[in-house]
PDB file of N, CA and C in Angstrom:
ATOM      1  N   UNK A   1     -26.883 -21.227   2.526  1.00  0.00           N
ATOM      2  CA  UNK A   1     -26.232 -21.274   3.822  1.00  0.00           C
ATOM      3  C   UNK A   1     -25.975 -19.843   4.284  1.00  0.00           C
ATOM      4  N   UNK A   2     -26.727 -19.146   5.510  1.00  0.00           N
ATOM      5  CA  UNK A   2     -26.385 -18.070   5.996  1.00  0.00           C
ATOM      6  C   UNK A   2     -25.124 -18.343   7.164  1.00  0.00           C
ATOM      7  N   UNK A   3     -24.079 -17.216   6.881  1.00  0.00           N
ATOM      8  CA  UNK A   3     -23.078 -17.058   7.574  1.00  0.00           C
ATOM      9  C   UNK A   3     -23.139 -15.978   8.936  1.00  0.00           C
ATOM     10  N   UNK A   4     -23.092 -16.094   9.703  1.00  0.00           N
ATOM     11  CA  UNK A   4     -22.995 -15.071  11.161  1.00  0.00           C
ATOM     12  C   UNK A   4     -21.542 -14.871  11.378  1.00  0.00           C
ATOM     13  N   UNK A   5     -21.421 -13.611  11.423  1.00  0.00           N
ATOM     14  CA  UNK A   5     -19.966 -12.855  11.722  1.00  0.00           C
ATOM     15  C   UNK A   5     -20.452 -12.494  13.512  1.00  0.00           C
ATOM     16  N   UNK A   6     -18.924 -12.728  13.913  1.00  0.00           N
ATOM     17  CA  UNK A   6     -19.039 -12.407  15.420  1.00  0.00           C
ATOM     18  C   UNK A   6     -17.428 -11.616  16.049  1.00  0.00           C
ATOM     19  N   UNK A   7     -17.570 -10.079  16.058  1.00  0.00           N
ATOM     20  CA  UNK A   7     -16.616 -10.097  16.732  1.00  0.00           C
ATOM     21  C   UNK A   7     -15.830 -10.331  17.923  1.00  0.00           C
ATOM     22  N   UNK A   8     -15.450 -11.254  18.150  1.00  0.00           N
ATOM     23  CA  UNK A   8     -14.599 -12.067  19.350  1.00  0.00           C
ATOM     24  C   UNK A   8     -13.049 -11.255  20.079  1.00  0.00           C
ATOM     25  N   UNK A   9     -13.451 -11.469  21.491  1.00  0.00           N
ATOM     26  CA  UNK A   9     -12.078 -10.723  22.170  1.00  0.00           C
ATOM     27  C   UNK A   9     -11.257 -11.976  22.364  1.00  0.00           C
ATOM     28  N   UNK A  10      -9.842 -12.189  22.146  1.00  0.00           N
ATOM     29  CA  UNK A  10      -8.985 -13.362  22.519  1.00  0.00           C
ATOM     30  C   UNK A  10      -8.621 -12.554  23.975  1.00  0.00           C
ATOM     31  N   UNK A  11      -8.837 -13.878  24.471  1.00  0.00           N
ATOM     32  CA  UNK A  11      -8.660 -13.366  26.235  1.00  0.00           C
ATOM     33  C   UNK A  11      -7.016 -13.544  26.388  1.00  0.00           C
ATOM     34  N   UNK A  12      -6.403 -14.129  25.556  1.00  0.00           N
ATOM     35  CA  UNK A  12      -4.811 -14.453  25.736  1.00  0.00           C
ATOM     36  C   UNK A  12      -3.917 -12.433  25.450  1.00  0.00           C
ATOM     37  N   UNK A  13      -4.059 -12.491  24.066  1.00  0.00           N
ATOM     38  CA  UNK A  13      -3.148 -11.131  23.422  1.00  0.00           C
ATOM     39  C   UNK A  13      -4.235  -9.376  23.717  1.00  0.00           C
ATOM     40  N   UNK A  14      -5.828 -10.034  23.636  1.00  0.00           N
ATOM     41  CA  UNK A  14      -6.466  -9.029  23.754  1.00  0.00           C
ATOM     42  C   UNK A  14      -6.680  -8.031  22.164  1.00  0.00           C
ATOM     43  N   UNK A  15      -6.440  -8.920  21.770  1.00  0.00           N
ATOM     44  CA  UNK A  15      -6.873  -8.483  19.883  1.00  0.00           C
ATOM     45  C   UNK A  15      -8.334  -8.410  19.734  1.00  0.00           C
ATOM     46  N   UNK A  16      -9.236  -8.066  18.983  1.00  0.00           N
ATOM     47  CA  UNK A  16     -10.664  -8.447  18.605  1.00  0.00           C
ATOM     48  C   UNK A  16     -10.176  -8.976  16.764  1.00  0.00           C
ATOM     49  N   UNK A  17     -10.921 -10.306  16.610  1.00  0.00           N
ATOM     50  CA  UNK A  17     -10.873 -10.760  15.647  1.00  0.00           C
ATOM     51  C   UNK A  17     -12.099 -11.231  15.077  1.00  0.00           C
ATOM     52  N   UNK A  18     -12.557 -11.643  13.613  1.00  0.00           N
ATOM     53  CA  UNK A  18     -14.102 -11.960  13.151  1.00  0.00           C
ATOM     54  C   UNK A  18     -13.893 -13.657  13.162  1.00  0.00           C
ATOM     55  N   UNK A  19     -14.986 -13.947  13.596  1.00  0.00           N
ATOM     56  CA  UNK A  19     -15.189 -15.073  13.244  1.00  0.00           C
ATOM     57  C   UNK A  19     -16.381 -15.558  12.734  1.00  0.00           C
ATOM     58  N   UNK A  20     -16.438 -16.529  11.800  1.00  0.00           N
ATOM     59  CA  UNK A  20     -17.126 -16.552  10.987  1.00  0.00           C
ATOM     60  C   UNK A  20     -18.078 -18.077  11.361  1.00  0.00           C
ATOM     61  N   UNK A  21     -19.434 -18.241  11.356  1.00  0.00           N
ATOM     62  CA  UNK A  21     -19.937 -19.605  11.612  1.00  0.00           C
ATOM     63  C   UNK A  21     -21.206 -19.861  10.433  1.00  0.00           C
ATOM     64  N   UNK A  22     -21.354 -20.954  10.317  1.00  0.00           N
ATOM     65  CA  UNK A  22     -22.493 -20.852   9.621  1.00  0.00           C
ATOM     66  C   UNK A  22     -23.837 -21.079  10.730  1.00  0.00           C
ATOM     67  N   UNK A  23     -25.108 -20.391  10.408  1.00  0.00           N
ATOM     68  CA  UNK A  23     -26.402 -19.943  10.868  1.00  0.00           C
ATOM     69  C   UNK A  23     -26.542 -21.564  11.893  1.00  0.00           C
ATOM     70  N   UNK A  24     -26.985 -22.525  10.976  1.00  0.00           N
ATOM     71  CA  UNK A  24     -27.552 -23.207  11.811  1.00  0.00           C
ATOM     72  C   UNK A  24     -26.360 -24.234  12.367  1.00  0.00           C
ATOM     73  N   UNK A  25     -25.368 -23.726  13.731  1.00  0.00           N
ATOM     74  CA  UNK A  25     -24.653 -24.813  13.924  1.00  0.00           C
ATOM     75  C   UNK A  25     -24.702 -26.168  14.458  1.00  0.00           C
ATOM     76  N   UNK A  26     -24.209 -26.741  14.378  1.00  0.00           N
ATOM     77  CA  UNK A  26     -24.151 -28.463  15.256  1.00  0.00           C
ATOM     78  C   UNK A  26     -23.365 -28.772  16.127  1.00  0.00           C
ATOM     79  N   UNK A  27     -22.985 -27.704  17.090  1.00  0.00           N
ATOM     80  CA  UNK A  27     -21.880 -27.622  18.065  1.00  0.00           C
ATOM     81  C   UNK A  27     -22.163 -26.549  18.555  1.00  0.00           C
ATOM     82  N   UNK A  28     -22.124 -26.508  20.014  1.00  0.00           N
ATOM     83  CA  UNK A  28     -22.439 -25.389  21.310  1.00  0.00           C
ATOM     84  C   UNK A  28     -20.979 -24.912  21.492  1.00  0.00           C
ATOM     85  N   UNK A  29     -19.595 -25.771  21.827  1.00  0.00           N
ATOM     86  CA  UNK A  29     -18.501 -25.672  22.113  1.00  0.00           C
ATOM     87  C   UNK A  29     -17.089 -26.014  21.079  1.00  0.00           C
ATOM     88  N   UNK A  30     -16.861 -25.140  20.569  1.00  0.00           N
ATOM     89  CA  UNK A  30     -15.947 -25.469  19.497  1.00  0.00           C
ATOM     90  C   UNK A  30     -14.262 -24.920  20.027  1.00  0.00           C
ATOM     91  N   UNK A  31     -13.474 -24.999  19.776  1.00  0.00           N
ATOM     92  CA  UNK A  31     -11.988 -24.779  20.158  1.00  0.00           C
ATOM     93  C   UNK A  31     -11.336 -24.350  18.187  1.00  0.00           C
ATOM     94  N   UNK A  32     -11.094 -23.027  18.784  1.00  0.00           N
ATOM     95  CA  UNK A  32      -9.997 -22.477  17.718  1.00  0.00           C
ATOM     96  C   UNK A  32      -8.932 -21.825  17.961  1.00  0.00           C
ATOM     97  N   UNK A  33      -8.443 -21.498  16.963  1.00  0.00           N
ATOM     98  CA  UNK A  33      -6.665 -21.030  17.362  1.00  0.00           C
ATOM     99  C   UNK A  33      -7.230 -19.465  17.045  1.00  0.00           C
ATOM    100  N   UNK A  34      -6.468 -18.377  17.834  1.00  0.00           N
ATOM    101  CA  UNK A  34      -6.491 -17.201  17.414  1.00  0.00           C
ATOM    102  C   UNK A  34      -5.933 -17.339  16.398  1.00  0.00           C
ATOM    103  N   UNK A  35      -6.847 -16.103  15.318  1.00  0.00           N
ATOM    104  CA  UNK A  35      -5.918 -16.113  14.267  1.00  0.00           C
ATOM    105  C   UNK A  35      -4.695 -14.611  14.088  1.00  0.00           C
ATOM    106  N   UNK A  36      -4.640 -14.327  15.853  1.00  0.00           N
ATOM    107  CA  UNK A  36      -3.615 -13.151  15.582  1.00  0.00           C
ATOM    108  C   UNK A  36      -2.180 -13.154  16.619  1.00  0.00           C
ATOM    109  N   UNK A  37      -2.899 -14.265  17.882  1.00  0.00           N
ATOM    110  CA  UNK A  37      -1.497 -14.520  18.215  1.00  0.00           C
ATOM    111  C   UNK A  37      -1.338 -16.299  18.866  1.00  0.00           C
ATOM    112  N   UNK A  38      -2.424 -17.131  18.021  1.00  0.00           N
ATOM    113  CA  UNK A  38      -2.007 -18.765  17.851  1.00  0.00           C
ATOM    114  C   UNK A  38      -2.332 -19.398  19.204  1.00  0.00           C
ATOM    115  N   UNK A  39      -2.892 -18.446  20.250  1.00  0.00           N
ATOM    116  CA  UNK A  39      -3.515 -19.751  21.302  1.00  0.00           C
ATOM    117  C   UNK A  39      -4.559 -20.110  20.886  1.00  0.00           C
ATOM    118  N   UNK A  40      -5.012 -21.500  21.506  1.00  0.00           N
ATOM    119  CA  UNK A  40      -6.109 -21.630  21.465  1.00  0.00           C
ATOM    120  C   UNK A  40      -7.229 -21.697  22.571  1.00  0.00           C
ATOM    121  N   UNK A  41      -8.136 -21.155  21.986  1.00  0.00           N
ATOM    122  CA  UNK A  41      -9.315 -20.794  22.802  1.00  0.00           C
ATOM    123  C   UNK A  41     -10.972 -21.404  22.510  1.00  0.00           C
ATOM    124  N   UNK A  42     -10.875 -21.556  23.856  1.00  0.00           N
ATOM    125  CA  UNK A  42     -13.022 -22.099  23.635  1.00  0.00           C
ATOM    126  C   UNK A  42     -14.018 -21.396  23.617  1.00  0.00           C
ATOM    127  N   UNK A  43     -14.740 -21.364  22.576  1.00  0.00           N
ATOM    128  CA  UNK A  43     -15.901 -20.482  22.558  1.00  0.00           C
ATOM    129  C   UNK A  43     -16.808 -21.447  22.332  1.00  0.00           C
ATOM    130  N   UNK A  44     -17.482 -21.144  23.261  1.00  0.00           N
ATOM    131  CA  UNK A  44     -18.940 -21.207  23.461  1.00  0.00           C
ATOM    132  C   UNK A  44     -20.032 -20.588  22.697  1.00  0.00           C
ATOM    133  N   UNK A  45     -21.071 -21.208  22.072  1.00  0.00           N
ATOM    134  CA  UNK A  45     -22.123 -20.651  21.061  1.00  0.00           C
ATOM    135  C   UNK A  45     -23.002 -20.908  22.037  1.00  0.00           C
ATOM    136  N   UNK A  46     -23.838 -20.008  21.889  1.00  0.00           N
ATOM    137  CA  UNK A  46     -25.839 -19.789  22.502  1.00  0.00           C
ATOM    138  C   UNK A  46     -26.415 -19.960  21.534  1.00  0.00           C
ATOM    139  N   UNK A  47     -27.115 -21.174  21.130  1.00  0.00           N
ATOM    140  CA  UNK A  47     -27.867 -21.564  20.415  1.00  0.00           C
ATOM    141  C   UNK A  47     -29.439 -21.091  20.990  1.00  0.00           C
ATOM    142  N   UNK A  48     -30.376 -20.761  19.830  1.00  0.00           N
ATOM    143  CA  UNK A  48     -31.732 -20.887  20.289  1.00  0.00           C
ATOM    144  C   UNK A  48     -32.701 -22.263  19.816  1.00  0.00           C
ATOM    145  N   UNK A  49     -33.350 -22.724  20.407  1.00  0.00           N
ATOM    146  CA  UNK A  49     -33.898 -23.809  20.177  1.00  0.00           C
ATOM    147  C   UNK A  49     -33.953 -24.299  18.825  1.00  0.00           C
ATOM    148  N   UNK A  50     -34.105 -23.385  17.984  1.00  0.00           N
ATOM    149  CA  UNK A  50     -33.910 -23.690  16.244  1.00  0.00           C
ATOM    150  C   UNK A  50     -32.534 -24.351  16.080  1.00  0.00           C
ATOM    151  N   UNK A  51     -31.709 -23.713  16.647  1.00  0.00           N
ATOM    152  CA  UNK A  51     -30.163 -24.490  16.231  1.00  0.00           C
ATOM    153  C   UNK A  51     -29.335 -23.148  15.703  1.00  0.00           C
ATOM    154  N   UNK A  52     -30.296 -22.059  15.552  1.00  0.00           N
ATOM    155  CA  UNK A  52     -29.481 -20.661  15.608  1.00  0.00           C
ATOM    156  C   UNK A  52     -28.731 -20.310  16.570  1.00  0.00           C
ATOM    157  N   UNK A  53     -27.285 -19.821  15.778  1.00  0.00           N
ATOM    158  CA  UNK A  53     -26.407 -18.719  16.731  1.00  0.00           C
ATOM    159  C   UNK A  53     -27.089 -17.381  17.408  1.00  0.00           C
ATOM    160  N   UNK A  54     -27.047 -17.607  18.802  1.00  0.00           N
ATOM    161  CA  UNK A  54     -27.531 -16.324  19.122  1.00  0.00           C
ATOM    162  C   UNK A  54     -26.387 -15.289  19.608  1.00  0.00           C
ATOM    163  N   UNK A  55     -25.499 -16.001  20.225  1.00  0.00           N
ATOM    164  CA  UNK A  55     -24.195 -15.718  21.238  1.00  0.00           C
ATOM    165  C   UNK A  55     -23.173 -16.424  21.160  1.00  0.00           C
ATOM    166  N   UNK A  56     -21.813 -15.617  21.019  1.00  0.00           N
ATOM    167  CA  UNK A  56     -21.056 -16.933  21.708  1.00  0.00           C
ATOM    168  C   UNK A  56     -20.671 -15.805  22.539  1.00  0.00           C
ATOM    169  N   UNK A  57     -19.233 -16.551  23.434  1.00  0.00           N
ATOM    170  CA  UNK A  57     -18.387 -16.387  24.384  1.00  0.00           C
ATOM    171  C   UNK A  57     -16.819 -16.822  24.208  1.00  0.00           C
ATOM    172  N   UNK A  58     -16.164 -16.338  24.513  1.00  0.00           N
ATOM    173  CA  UNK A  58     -14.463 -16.932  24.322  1.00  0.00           C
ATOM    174  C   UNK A  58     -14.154 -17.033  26.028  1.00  0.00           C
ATOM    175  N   UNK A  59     -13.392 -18.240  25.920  1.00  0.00           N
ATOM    176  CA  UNK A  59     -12.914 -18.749  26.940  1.00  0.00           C
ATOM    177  C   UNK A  59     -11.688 -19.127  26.858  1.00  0.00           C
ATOM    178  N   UNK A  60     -10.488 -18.611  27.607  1.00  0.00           N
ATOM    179  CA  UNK A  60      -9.169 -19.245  27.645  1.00  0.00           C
ATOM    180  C   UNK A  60      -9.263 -20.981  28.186  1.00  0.00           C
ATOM    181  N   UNK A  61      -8.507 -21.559  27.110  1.00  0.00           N
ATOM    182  CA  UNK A  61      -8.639 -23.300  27.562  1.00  0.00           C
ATOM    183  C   UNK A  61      -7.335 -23.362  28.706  1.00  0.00           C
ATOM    184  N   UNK A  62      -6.719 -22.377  29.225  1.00  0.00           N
ATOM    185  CA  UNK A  62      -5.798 -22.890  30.494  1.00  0.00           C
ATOM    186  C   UNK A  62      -6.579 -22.488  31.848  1.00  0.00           C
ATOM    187  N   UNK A  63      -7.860 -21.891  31.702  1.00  0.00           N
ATOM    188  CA  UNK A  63      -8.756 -21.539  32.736  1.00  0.00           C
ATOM    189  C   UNK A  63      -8.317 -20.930  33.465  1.00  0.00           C
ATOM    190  N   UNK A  64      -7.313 -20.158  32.724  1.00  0.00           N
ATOM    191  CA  UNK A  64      -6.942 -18.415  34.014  1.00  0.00           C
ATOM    192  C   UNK A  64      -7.713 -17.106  33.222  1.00  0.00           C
ATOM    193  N   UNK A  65      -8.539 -17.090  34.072  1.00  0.00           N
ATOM    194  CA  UNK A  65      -9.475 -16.210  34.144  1.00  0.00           C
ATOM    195  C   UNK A  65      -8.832 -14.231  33.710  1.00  0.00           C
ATOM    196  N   UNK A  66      -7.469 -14.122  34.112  1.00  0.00           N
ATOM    197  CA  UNK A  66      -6.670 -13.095  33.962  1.00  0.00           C
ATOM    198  C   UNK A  66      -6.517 -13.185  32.647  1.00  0.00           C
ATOM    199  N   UNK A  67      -6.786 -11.909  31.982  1.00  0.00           N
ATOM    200  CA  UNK A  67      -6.440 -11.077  30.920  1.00  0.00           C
ATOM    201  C   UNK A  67      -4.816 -10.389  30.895  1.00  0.00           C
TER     202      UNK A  67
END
């Protein structure tokens, strides 16, 4: 099982934190808690047709766009 590290900005506190996925995921849209100040947030994975991580994205789940 290959692991992909991704450093992620939390759009809530503005920390950069790692997150960790395995290579071939089974989910485009997953929801986690920061692990530095406990909101939670949606990130989005870019899969390539294989089912590889290419990208993700973090998204605040209250959809205010403000940092």
């Amino acid at each position: 099982m290959n692991i992909i590290k991704f450093d992620l900005h939390c759009p809530y506190c503005g920390k950069t934190f790692d997150l960790e996925l395995e290579e071939n995921a089974t989910q485009d849209d997953l929801i986690e808690e920061c692990p530095l100040c406990g909101h939670g947030i949606d990130i989005q994975l870019m899969l390539s047709p294989e089912g590889k991580i290419i990208d993700a994205e973090i998204h605040r789940i209250d959809g205010d766009t403000d940092e």
